[in-house]
Protein backbone atom coordinates (compact mmCIF):
# COMPACT_ATOMS: atom_id res chain seq x y z
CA UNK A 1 22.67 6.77 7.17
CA UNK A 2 21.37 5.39 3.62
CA UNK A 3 19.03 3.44 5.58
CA UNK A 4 17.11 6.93 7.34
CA UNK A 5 16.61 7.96 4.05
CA UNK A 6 15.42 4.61 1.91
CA UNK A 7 11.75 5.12 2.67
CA UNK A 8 11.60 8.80 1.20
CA UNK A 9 10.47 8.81 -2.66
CA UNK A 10 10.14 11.56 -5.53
CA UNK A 11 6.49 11.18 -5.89
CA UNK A 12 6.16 12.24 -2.24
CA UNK A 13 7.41 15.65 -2.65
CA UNK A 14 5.49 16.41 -5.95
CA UNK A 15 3.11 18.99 -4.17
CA UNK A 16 5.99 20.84 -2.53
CA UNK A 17 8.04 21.05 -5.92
CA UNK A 18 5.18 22.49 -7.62
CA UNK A 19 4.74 25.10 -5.44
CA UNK A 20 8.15 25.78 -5.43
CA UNK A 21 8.18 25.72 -9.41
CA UNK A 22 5.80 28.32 -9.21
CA UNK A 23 7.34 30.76 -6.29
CA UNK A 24 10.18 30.64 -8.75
CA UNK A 25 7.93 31.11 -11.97
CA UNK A 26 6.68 34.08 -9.91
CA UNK A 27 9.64 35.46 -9.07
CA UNK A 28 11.05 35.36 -12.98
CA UNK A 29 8.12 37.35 -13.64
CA UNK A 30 8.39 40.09 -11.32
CA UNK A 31 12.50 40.39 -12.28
CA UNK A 32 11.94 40.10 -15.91
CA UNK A 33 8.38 41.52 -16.74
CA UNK A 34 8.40 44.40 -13.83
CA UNK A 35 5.30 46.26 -15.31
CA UNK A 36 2.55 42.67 -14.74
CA UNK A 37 0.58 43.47 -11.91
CA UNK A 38 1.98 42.71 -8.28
CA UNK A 39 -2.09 42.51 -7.54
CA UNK A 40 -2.24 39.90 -10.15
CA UNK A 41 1.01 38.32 -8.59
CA UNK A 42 -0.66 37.82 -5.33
CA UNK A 43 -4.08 36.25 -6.98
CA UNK A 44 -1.63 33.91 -8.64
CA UNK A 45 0.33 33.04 -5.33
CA UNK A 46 -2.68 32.68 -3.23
CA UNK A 47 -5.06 30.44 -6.19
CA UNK A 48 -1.85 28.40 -5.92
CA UNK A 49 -1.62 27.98 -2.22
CA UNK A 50 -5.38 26.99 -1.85
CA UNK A 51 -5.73 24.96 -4.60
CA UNK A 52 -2.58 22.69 -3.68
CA UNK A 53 -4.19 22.48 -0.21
CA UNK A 54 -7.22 20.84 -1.63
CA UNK A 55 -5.67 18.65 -4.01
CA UNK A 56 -3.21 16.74 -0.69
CA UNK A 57 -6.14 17.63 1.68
CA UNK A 58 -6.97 14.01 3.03
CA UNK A 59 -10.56 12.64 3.50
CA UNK A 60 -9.70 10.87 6.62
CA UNK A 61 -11.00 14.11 9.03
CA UNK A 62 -7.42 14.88 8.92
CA UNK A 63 -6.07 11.74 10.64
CA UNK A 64 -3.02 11.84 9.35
CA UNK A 65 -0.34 14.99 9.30
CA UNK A 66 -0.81 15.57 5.09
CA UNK A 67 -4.11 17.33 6.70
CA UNK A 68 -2.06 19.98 8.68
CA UNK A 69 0.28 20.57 5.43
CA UNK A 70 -3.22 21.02 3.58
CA UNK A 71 -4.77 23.44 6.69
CA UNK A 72 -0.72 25.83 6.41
CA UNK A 73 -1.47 25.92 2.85
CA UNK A 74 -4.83 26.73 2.59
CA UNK A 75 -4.29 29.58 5.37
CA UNK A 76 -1.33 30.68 3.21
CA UNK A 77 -3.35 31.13 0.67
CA UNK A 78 -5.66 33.39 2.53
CA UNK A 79 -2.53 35.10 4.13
CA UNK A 80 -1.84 36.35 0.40
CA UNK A 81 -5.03 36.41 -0.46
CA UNK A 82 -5.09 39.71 1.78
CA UNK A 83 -1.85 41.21 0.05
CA UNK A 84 -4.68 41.72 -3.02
CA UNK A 85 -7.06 44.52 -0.91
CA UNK A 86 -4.13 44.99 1.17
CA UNK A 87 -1.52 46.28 -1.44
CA UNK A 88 -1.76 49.77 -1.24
CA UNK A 89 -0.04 49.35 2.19
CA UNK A 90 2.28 46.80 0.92
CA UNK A 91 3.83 49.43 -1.34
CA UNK A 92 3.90 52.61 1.17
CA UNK A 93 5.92 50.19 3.52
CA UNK A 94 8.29 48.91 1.09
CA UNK A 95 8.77 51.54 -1.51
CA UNK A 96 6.34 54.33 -1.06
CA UNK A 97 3.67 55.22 -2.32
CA UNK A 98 3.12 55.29 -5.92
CA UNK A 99 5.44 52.75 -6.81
CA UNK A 100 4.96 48.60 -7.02
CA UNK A 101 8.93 47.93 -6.81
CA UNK A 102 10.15 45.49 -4.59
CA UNK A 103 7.03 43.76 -3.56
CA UNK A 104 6.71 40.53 -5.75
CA UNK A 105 8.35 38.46 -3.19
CA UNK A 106 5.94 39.27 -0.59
CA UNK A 107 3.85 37.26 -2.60
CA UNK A 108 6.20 34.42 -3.62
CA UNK A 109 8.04 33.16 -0.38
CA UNK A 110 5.19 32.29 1.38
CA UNK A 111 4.73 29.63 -1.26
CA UNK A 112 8.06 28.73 -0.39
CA UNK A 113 7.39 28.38 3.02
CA UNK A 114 4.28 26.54 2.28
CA UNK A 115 6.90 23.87 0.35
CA UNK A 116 8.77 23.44 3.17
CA UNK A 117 5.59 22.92 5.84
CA UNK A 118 4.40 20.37 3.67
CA UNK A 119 8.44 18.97 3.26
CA UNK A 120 8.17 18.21 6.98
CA UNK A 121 4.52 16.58 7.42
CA UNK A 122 6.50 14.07 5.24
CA UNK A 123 9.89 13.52 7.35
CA UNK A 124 10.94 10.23 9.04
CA UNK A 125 14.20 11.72 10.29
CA UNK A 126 15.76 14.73 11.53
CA UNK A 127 17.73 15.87 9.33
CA UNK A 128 14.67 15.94 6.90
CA UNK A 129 12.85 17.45 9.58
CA UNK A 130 15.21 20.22 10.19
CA UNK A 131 15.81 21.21 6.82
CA UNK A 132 12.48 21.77 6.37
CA UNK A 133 11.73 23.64 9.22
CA UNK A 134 14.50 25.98 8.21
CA UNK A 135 12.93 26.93 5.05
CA UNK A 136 10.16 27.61 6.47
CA UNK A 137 11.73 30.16 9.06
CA UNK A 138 13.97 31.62 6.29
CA UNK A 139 11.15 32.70 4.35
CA UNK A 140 9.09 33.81 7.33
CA UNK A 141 12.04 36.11 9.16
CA UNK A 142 12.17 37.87 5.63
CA UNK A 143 8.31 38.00 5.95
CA UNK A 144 8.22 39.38 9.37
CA UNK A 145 9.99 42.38 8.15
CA UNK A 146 9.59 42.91 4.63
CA UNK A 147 7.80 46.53 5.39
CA UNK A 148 11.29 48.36 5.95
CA UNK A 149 9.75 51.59 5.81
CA UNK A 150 8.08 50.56 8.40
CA UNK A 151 10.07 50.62 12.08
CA UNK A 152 7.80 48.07 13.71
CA UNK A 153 8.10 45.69 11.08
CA UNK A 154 11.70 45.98 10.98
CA UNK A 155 11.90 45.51 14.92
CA UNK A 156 9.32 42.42 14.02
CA UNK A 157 11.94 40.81 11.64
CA UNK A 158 14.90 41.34 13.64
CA UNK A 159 13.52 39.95 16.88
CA UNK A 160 12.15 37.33 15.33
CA UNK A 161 15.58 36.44 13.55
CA UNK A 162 17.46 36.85 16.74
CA UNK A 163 15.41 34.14 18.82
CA UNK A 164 14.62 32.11 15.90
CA UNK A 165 18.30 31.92 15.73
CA UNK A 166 18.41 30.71 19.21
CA UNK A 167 15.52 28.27 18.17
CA UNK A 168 17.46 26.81 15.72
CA UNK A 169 20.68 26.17 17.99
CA UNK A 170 18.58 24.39 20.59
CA UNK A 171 17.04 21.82 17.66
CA UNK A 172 20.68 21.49 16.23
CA UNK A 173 21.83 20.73 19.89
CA UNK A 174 19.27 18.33 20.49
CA UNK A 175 19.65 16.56 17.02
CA UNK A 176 23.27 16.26 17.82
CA UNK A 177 22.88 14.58 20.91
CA UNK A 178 20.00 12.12 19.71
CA UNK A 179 22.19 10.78 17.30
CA UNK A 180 25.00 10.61 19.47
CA UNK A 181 22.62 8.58 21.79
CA UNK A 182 21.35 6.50 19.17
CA UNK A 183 23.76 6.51 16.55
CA UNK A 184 21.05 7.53 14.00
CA UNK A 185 18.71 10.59 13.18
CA UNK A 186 15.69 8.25 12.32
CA UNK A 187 12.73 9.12 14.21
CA UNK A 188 11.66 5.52 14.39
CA UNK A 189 10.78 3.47 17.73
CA UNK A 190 13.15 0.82 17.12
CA UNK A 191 15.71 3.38 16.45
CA UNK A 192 15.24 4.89 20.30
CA UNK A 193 13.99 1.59 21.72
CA UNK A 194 17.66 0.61 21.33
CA UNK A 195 18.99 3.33 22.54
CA UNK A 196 16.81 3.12 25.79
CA UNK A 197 18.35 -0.92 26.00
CA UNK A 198 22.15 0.66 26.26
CA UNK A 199 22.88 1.88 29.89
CA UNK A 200 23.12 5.00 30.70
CA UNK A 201 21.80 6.54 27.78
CA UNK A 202 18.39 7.21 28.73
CA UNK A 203 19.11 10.49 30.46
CA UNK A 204 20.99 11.55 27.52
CA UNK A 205 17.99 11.10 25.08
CA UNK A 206 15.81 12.73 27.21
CA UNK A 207 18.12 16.01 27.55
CA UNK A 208 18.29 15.17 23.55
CA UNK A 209 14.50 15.97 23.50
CA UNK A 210 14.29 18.98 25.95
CA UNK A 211 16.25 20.86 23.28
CA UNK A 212 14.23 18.96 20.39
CA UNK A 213 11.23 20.36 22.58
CA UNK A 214 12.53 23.82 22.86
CA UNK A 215 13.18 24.06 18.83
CA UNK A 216 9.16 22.74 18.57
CA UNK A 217 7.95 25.10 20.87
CA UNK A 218 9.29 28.16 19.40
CA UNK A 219 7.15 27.91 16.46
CA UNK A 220 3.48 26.77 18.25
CA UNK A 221 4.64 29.34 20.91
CA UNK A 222 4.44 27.74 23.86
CA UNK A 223 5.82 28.66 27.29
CA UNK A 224 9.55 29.47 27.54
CA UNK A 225 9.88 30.10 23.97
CA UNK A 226 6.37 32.46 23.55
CA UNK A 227 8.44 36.07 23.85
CA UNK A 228 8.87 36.65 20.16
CA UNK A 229 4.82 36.48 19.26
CA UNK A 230 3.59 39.62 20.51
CA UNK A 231 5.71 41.61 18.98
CA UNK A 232 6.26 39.93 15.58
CA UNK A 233 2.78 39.53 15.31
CA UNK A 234 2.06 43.70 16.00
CA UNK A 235 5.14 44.63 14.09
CA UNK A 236 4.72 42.39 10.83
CA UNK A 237 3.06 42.93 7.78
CA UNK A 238 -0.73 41.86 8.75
CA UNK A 239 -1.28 38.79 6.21
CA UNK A 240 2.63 37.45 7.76
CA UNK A 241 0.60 37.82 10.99
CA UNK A 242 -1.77 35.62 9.46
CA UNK A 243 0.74 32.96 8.05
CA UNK A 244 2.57 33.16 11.44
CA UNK A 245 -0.57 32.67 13.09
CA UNK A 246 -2.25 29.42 11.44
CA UNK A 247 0.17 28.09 8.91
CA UNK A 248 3.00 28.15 11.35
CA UNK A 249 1.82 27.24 14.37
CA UNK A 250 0.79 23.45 12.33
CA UNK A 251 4.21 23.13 11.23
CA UNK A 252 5.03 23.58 14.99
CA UNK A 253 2.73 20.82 16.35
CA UNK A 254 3.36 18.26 13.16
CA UNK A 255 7.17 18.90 14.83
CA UNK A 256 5.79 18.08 18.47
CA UNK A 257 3.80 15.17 17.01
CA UNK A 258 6.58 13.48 15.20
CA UNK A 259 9.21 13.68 17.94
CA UNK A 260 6.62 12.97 20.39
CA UNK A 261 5.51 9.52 18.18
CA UNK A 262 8.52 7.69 19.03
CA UNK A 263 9.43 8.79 22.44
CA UNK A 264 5.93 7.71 24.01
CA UNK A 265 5.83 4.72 22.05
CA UNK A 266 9.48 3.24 23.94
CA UNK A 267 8.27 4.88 27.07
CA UNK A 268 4.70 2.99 26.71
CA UNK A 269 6.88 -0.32 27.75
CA UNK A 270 6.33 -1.52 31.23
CA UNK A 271 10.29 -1.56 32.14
CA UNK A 272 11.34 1.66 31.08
CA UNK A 273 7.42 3.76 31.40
CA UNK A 274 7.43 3.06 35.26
CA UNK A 275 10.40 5.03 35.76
CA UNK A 276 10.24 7.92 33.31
CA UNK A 277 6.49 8.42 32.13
CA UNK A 278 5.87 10.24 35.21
CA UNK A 279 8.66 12.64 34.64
CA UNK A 280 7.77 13.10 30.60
CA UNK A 281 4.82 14.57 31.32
CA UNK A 282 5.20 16.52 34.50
CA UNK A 283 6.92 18.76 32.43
CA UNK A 284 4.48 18.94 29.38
CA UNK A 285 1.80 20.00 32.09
CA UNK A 286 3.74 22.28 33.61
CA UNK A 287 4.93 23.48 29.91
CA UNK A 288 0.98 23.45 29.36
CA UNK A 289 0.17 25.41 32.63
CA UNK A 290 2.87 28.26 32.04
CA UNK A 291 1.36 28.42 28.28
CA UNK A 292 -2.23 29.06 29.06
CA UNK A 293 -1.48 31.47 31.73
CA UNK A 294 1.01 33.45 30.19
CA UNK A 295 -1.42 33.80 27.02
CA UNK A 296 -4.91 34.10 27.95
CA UNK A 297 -3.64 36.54 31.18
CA UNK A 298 -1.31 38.08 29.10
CA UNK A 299 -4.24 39.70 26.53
CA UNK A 300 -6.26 40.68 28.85
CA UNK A 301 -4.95 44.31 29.52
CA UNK A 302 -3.87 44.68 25.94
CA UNK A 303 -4.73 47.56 23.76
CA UNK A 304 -3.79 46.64 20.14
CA UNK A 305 -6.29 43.92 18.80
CA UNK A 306 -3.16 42.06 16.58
CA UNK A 307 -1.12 42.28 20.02
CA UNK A 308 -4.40 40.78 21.56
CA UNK A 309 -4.24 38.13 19.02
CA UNK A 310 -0.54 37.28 19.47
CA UNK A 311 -1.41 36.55 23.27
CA UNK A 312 -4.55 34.84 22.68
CA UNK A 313 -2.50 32.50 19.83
CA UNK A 314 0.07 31.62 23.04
CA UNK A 315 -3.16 30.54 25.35
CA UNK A 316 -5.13 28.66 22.41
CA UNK A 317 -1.00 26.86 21.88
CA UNK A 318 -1.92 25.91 25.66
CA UNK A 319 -5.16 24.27 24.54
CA UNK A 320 -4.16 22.24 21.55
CA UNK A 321 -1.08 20.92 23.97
CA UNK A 322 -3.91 19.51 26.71
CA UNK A 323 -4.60 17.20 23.74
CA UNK A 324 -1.35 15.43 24.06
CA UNK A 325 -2.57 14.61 27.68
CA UNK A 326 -5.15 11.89 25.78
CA UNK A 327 -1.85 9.92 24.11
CA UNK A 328 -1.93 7.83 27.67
CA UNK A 329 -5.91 6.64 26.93
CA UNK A 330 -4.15 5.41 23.07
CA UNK A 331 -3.68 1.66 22.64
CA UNK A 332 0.34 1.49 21.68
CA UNK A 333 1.35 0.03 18.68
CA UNK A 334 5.05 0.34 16.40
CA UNK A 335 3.06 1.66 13.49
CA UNK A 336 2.14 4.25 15.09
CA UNK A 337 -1.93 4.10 15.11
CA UNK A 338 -2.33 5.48 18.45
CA UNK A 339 -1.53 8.34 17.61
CA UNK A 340 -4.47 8.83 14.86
CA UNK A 341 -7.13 10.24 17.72
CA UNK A 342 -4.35 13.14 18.52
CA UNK A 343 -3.16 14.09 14.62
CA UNK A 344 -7.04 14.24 14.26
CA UNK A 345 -8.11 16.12 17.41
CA UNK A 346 -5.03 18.69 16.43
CA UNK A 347 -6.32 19.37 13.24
CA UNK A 348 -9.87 19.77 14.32
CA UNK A 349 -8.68 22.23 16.95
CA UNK A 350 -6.01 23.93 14.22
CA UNK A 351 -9.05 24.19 11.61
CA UNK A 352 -11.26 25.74 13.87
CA UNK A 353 -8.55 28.32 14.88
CA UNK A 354 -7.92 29.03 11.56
CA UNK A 355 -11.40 29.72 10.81
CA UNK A 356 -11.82 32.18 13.71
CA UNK A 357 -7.80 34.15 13.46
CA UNK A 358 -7.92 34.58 9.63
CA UNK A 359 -10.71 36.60 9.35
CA UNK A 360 -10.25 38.18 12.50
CA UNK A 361 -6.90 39.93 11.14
CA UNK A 362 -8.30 40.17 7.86
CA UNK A 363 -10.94 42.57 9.69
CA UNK A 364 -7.87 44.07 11.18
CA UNK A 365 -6.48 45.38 8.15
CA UNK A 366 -9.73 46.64 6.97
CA UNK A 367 -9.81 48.67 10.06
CA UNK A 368 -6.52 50.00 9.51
CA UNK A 369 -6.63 50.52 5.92
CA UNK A 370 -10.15 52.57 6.72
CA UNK A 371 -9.03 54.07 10.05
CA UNK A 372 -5.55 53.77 10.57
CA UNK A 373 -5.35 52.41 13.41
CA UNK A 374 -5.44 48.52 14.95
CA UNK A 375 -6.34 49.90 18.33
CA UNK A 376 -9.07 48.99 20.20
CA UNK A 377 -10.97 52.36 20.45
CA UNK A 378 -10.66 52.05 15.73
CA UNK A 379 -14.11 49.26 16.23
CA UNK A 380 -15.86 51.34 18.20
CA UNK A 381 -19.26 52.03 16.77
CA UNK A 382 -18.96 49.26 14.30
CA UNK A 383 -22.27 47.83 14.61
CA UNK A 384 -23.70 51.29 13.47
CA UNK A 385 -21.51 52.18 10.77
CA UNK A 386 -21.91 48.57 8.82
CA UNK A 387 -23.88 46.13 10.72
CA UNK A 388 -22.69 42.79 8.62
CA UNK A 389 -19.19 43.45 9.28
CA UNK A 390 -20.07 43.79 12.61
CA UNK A 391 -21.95 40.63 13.07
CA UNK A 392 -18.81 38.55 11.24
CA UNK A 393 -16.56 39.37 13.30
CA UNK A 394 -18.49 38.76 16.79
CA UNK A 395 -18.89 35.75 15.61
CA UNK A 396 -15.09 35.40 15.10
CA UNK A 397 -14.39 36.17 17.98
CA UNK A 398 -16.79 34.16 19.82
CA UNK A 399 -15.26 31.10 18.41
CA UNK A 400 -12.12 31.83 19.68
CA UNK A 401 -13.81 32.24 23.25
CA UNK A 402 -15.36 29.18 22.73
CA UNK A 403 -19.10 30.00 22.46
CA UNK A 404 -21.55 26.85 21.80
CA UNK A 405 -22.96 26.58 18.36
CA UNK A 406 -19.39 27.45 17.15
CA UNK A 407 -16.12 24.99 16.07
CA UNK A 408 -14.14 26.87 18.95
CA UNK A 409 -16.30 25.43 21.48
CA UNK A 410 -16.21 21.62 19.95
CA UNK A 411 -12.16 22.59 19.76
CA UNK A 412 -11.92 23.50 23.50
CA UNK A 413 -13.96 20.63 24.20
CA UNK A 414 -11.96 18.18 22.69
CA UNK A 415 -9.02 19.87 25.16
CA UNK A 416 -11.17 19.26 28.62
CA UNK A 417 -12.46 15.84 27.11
CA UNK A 418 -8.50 15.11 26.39
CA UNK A 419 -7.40 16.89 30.23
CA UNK A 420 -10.24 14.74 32.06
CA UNK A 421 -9.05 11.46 30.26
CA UNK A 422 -5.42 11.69 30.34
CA UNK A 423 -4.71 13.79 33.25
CA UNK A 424 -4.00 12.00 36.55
CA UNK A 425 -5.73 12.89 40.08
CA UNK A 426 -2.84 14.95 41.21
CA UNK A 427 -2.82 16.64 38.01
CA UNK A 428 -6.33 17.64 37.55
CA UNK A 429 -6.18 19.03 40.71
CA UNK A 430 -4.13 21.83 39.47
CA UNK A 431 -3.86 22.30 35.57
CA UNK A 432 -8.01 21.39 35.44
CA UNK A 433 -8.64 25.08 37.37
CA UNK A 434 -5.59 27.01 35.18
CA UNK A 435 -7.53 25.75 31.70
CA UNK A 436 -11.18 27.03 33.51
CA UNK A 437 -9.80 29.97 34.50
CA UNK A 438 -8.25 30.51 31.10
CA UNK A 439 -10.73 29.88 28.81
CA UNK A 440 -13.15 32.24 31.70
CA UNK A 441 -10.50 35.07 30.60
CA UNK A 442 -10.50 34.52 26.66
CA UNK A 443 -14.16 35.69 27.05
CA UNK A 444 -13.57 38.74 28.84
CA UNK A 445 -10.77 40.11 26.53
CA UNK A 446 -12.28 38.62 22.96
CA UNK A 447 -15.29 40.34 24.34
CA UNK A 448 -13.32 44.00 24.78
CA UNK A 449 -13.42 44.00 21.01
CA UNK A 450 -17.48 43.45 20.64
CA UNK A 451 -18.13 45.76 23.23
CA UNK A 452 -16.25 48.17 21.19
CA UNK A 453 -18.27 47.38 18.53
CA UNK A 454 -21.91 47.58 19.97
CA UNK A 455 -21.65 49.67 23.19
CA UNK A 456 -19.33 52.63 22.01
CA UNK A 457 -20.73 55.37 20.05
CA UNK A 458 -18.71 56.14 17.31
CA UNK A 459 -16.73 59.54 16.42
CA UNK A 460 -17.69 61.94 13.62
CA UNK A 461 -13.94 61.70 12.55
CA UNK A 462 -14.22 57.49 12.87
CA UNK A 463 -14.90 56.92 8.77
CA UNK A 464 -16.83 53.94 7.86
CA UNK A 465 -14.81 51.01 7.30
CA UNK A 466 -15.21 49.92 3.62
CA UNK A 467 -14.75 45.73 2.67
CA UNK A 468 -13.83 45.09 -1.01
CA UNK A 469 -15.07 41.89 -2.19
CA UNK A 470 -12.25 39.24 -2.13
CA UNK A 471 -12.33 40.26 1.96
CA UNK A 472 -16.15 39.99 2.24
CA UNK A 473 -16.18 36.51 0.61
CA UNK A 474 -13.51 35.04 2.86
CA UNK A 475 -15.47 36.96 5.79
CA UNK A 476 -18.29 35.31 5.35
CA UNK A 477 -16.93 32.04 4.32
CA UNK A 478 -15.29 31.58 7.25
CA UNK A 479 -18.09 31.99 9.52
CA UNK A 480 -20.40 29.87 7.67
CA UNK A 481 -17.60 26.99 7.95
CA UNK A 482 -17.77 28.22 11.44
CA UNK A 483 -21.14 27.85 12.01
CA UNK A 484 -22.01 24.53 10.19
CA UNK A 485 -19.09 22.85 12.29
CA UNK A 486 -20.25 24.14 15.79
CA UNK A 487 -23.83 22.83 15.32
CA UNK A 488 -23.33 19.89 12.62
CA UNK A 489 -22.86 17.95 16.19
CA UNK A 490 -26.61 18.35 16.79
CA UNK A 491 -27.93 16.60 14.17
CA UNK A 492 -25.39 13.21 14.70
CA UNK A 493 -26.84 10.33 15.58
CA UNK A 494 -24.93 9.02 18.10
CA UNK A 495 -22.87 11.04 20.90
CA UNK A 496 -19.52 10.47 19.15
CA UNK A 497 -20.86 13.30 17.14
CA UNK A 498 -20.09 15.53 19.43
CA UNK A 499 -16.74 14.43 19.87
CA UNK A 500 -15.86 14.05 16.20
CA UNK A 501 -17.70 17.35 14.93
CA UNK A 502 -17.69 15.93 11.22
């Protein structure tokens, strides 16, 4: 056991003990000095968030998995960020309205989540792996329904708890029957390589990573484990939605990656790949299939745009797993270089989600704090009432549809480009038409929302929907990022540009 843990060091972890130092600096505040600002709380959480997830952002084009921890806390950032303009509703739902008590950790565990996101881009093993995945879904089930005067975000916070629970059991399960198939919890080759060489064992490491799978899937919300992310994300606390949405789902797929490193690295060897290859990834197709069906037919008669957006994160989960599809094109090698091409592709597709879903619930809120309402019918007459809001968030959503001239559609690209490559003739038969289909239906119910916004006449009781600055500057920053990564391919030389987007 000594050995798992002889390649971890102090220096490592520095980024996730500072932002732990401060959630707790934070926190001694907001017991001890109750009168400082919860507003200036949340400036302090969020500064700290984004400027952390700069500092460890690599400048490999995200190659490695330090880029996802730097994409969860940049997005967490922006999730608090939100808790500035969105405060007034923060209080109502906790305490009411004219009083700030009991809000300053809203704006302190999501740094602590952030710690623990970062924790596991770093993990070799899983015990380390576990752990911090578990502070992560702490902090977010207390998230999910911090607004206890608020019944849906109570019913958010309990459901989530109850199959996050079952989540948890399921990765326990698993990590108890890897080791007792390997005799370690090291997420090495060599360590399952010679577990593979013992008879009989082969079937038990695989059931070991069904449950490992099942633990991973919960939190990209993929197909069985998706039932939780409608609801949390309509019941919770709109910038949760937000964390949930982006900074989550990359914890989930750094989990997929680093389980998945190992186990397609033994299974890449002649004797043993013949025989269970096949098998591997029948069921991450048809895991891939029931994903992008469930999610992008799922929204389509919704109502309730963050509902909408809790389907349409299921179906985009669908997409980013087609990349795994391109692992079979990867030259194997122990040190794990293959899988370079995939961490990058995944963070590509990740950042380009992020881009689109954070302003799109920021422009939520601002609907709701304006109108009071996160149905459809609250954008109607958008356009006419303010034009520039308008235009932002059409192009928001046409990046999540996957419009040219936009880093959705160099995302969704990547995911046919990965589907045509990896995917065998039997398979392409079947799973090519689901992810057409699909991505034909994101257009039709991202689309709902700008029809809303353009065609429909708005009420004389619909009041214009204000946006305070902080909003209107990640609004618009956003989209520009948007923008200049969905046509930056034009102008590269070569037609790797295309495929690269940087």
């Amino acid at each position: 056991m000594i050995q798992d843990f002889a390649f971890y060091t102090w220096a490592q972890f520095a980024p996730a003990f500072v932002l732990v130092g401060i959630a707790a600096a934070l926190l001694m505040v907001d017991t001890f000095a109750p009168r400082f600002p919860k507003q200036g709380l949340a400036v302090i959480s969020a500064l700290s968030a984004i400027v952390t997830g700069l500092f460890i952002l690599p400048c490999d084009g995200g190659i490695s998995l330090t880029g996802l921890a730097a994409l969860a806390c940049i997005a967490t950032g922006a999730a608090v960020l939100l808790g500035v303009d969105y405060h007034k509703v923060t209080c109502e739902s906790v305490c009411g309205a004219g009083s700030q008590e009991g809000t300053g950790e809203f704006y302190a565990l999501p740094l602590m989540a952030a710690a623990g996101i970062f924790c596991l881009t770093q993990a070799r093993d899983i015990i380390t792996l576990f752990v911090s995945l578990e502070v992560l879904t702490l902090s977010s089930y207390v998230l999910a329904g911090y607004f206890r005067r608020n019944r849906g975000s109570v019913e958010a916070g309990v459901k989530y708890l109850v199959l996050g629970a079952l989540s948890t059991g399921l990765l326990v399960f698993g990590a108890a029957w890897y080791f007792g198939m390997t005799g370690s919890f090291s997420l090495s080759p060599a360590t399952l390589a010679d577990g593979f060489l013992i008879p009989g064992r082969i079937t038990g490491i695989l059931l070991a990573y069904v449950f490992l799978f099942a633990g991973a899937f919960f939190k990209v919300g993929a197909a069985p484990m998706h039932g939780w992310i409608p609801d949390v994300y309509q019941g919770a606390p709109t910038p949760v939605s937000i964390f949930l949405g982006v900074a989550s789902k990359a914890a989930g797929f750094c989990v997929l990656i680093l389980l998945f490193r190992p186990l397609y690295s033994v299974l890449s060897v002649p004797e043993v790949g013949s025989l269970y290859t096949g098998r591997v990834f029948c069921f991450l197709t048809i895991i891939m299939a029931a994903t992008l069906l469930i999610g992008n037919l799922g929204a389509i008669p919704q109502s309730n745009v963050k509902r909408l957006l809790g389907y349409s994160s299921i179906g985009q989960a669908g997409f980013i797993l087609l990349l795994f599809l391109g692992i079979q094109t990867f030259e194997v090698a122990e040190s794990g270089v293959e899988f370079v091409p995939l961490q990058h592709n995944v963070f590509y597709y990740l950042m380009a989600y992020g881009l689109a879903t954070v302003p799109a619930f920021y422009a939520v809120a601002l609907v709701r704090m304006s109108r009071g309402s996160e149905e459809l019918s609250a954008f109607r007459g958008l356009a006419k009432t303010n034009p520039r809001l308008a235009f932002l968030i059409t192009v928001c959503f046409a990046s999540l549809a996957g419009v040219p001239l936009t880093a959705g559609f160099i995302a969704k690209f990547r995911s046919f480009v990965a589907l045509l490559q990896g995917g065998s003739c039997s398979t392409l038969c079947w799973l090519l038409p689901i992810a057409v289909i699909c991505a034909a239906a994101g257009f039709y119910y991202y689309f709902k929302i700008i029809r809303e916004m353009y065609w429909e006449k708005p009420l004389e009781s619909d009041k214009p929907v204000t946006v305070p600055g902080i909003s209107m500057a990640v609004l618009i920053l956003c989209v520009l990022a948007l923008l200049w990564f969905g046509s930056k391919p034009l102008f590269c030389a070569s037609p790797a540009g295309l495929w690269f987007g940087f």
